[in-house]
Protein backbone atom coordinates (compact mmCIF):
# COMPACT_ATOMS: atom_id res chain seq x y z
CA UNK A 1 109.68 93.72 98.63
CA UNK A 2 111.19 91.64 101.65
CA UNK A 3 112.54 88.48 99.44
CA UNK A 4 111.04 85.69 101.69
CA UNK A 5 107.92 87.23 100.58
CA UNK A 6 108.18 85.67 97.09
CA UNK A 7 108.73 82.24 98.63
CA UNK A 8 106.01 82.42 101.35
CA UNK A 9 102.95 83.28 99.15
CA UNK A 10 103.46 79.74 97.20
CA UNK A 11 103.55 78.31 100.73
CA UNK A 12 99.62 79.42 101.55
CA UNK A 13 97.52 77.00 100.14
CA UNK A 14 93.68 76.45 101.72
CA UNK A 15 94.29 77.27 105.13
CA UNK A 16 96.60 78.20 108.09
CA UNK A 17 98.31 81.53 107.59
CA UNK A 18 100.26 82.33 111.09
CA UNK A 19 101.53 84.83 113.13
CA UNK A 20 102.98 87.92 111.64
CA UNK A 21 105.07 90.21 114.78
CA UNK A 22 106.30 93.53 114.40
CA UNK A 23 108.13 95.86 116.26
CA UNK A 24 108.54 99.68 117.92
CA UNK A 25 108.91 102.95 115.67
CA UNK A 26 107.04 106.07 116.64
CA UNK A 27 103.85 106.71 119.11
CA UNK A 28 102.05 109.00 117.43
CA UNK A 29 99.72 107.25 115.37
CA UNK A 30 98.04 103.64 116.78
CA UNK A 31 100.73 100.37 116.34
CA UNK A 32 97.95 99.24 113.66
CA UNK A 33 98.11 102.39 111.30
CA UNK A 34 102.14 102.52 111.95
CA UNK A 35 103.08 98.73 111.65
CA UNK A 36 100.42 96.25 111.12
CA UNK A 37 99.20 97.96 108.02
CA UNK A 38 102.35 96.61 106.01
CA UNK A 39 101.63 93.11 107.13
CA UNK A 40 97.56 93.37 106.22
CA UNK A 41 99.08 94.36 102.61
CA UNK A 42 100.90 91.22 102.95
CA UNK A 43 98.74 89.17 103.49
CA UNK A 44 95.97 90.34 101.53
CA UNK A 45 98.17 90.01 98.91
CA UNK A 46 98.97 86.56 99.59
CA UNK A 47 95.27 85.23 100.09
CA UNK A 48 93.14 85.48 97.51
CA UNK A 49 89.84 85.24 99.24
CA UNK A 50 87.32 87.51 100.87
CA UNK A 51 87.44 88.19 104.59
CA UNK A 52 84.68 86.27 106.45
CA UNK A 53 85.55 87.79 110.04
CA UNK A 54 88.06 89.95 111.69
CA UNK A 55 88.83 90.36 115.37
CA UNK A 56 90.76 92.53 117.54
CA UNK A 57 92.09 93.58 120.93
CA UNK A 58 95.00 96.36 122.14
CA UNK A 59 96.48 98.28 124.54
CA UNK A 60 97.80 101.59 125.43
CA UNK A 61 101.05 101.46 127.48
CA UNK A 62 103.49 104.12 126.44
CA UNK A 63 101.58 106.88 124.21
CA UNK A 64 97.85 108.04 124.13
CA UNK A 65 97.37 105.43 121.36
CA UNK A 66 97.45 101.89 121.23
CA UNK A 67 100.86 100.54 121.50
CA UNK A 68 99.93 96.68 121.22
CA UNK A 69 97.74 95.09 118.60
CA UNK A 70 96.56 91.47 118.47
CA UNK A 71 94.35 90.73 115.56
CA UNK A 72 92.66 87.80 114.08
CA UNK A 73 91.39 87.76 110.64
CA UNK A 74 89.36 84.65 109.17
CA UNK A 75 89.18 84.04 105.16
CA UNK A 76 86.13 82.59 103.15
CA UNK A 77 88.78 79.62 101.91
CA UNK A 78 89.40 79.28 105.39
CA UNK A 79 93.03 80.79 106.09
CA UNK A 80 93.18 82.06 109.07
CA UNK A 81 95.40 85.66 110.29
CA UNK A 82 96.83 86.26 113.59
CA UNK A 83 99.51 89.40 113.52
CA UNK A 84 100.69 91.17 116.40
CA UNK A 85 101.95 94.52 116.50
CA UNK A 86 104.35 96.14 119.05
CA UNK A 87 106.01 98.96 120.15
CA UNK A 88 107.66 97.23 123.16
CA UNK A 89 109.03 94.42 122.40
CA UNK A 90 112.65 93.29 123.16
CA UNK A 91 114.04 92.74 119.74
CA UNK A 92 112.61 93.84 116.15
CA UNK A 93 110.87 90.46 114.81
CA UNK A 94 109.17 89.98 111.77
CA UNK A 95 107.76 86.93 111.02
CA UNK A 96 104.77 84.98 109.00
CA UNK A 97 103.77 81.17 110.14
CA UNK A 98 101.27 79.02 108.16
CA UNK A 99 99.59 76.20 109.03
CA UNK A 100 98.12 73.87 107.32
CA UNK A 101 97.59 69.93 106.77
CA UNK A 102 100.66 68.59 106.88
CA UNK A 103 102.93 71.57 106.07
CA UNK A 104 104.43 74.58 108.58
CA UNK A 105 106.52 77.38 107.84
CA UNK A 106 108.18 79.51 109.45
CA UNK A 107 109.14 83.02 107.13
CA UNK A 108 111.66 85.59 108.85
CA UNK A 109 111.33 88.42 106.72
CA UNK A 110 114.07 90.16 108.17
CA UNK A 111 117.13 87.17 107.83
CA UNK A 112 115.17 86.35 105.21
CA UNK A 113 114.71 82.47 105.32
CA UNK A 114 112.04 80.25 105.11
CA UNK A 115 112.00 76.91 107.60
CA UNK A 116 109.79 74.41 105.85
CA UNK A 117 108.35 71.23 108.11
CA UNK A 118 106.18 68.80 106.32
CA UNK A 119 104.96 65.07 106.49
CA UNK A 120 104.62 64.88 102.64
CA UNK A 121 107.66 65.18 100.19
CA UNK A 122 105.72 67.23 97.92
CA UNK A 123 107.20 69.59 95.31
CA UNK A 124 107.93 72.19 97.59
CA UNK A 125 111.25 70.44 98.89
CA UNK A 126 114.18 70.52 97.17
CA UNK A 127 116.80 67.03 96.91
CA UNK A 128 118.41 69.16 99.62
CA UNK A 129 115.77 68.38 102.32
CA UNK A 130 116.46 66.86 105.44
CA UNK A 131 114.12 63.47 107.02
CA UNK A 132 113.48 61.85 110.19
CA UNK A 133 110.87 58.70 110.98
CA UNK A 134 108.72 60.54 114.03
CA UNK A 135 105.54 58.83 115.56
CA UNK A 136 102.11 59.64 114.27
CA UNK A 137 98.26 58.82 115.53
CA UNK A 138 98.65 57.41 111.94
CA UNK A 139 101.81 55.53 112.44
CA UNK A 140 105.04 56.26 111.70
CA UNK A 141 105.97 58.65 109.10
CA UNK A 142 109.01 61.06 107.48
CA UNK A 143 109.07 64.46 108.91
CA UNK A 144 110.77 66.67 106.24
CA UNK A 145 112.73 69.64 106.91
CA UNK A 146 114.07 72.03 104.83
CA UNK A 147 115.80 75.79 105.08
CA UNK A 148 115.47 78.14 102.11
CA UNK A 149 117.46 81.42 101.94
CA UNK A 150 116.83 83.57 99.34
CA UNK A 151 119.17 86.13 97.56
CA UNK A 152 119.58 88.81 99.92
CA UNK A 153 118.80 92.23 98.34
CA UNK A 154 117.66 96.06 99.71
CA UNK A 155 113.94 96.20 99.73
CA UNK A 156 113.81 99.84 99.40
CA UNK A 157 115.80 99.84 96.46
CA UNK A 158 113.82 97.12 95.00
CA UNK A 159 110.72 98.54 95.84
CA UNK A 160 111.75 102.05 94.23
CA UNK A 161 113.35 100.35 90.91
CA UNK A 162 110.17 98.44 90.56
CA UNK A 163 108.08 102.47 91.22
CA UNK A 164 110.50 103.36 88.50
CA UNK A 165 109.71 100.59 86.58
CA UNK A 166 105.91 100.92 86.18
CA UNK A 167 106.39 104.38 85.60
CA UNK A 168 107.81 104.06 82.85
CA UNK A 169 106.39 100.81 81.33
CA UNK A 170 102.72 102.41 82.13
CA UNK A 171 102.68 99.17 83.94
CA UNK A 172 100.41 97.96 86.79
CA UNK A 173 103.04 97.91 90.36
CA UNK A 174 102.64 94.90 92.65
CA UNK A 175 101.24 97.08 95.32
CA UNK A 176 99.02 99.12 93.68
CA UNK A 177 96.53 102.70 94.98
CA UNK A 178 93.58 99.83 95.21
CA UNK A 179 95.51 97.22 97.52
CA UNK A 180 96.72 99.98 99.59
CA UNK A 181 93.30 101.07 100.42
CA UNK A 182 91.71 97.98 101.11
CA UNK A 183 94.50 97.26 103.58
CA UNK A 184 93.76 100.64 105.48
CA UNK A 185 90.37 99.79 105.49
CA UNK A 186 91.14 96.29 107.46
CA UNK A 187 93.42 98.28 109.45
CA UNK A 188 91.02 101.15 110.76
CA UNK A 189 87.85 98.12 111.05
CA UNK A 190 90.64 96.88 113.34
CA UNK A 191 91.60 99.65 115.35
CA UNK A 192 88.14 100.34 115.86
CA UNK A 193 87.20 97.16 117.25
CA UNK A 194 90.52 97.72 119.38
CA UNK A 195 88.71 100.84 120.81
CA UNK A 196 85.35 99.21 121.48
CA UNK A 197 86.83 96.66 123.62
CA UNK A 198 88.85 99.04 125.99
């Protein structure tokens, strides 16, 4: 319910999903369960396409579970995940890149804004965009730049308006029982590849 969200899923087209980085609450369960979890929701969410291979690695530092979590995950359309999860690092980040042929974003999810770099002036710019000539193997060409801010509202109220919503309606939430189980089921494949490399 993070507003950038809304903008970022039209951004992921074939391939290149980026880093996602999270940041410290509690120690007692792993950094994947506690934090990472969300962002697998996420991105599930936001590919539509089965999982072809997932990868991890960790570390324990301050609790008697892991506190850092690196994990790649690689789609059948060939969007490709890497999120990192931590409990110590200096400030509270959250943020989704994408790559992908001649496009990059960069979502912060908690500003929100969305920083949108592209070669082609394609219908995700606005008139508003901003252009500069830059030097390519292919000659040169218009680099196009453009910030997008969207209306700044309280997830949790959002996200508990919507609960109220579907009760009501009998209608089906964004996040629904199934979603939220196949992202804890990415999350503990992760943490137990996590495990078999310490």
């Amino acid at each position: 319910f993070f507003q950038a969200e809304d903008g970022i899923r039209d951004l992921v087209r074939s391939r290149g999903l980026g880093d996602v980085y999270k940041r410290q609450r509690g120690t007692e369960v792993p950094v994947v369960l506690d934090l990472m979890v969300h962002d697998i929701d996420l991105i599930l969410e936001m590919v539509d396409s089965p999982i072809r291979k997932i990868s991890a690695s960790g570390a324990k530092m301050m609790s008697n579970t892991i506190d850092l979590a690196h994990a790649h995950i690689k789609f059948e359309s060939g969007v490709v995940a890497n999120l990192k999860s931590s409990r110590i690092a200096q400030s509270y980040v959250r943020k989704i890149r994408t790559y992908q042929k001649d496009l990059y974003s960069i979502t912060d999810l908690m500003i929100p804004q969305i920083e949108l770099y592209g070669i082609e002036n394609d219908a995700k710019f606005s008139s508003n965009s901003k252009s500069q000539k830059v030097d390519t193997n292919d000659g040169k060409k218009d680099l196009f730049y453009e910030k997008f801010i969207p209306e700044n509202k309280d997830a949790l109220l959002e996200e508990i308006n919507h609960f109220i919503y579907c009760v009501n309606t009998r209608s089906r939430p964004n996040v629904d029982g199934e979603a939220g189980s196949n992202a804890l089921d990415i999350a503990l494949q992760l943490e137990n590849k996590i495990f078999l490399n310490e």
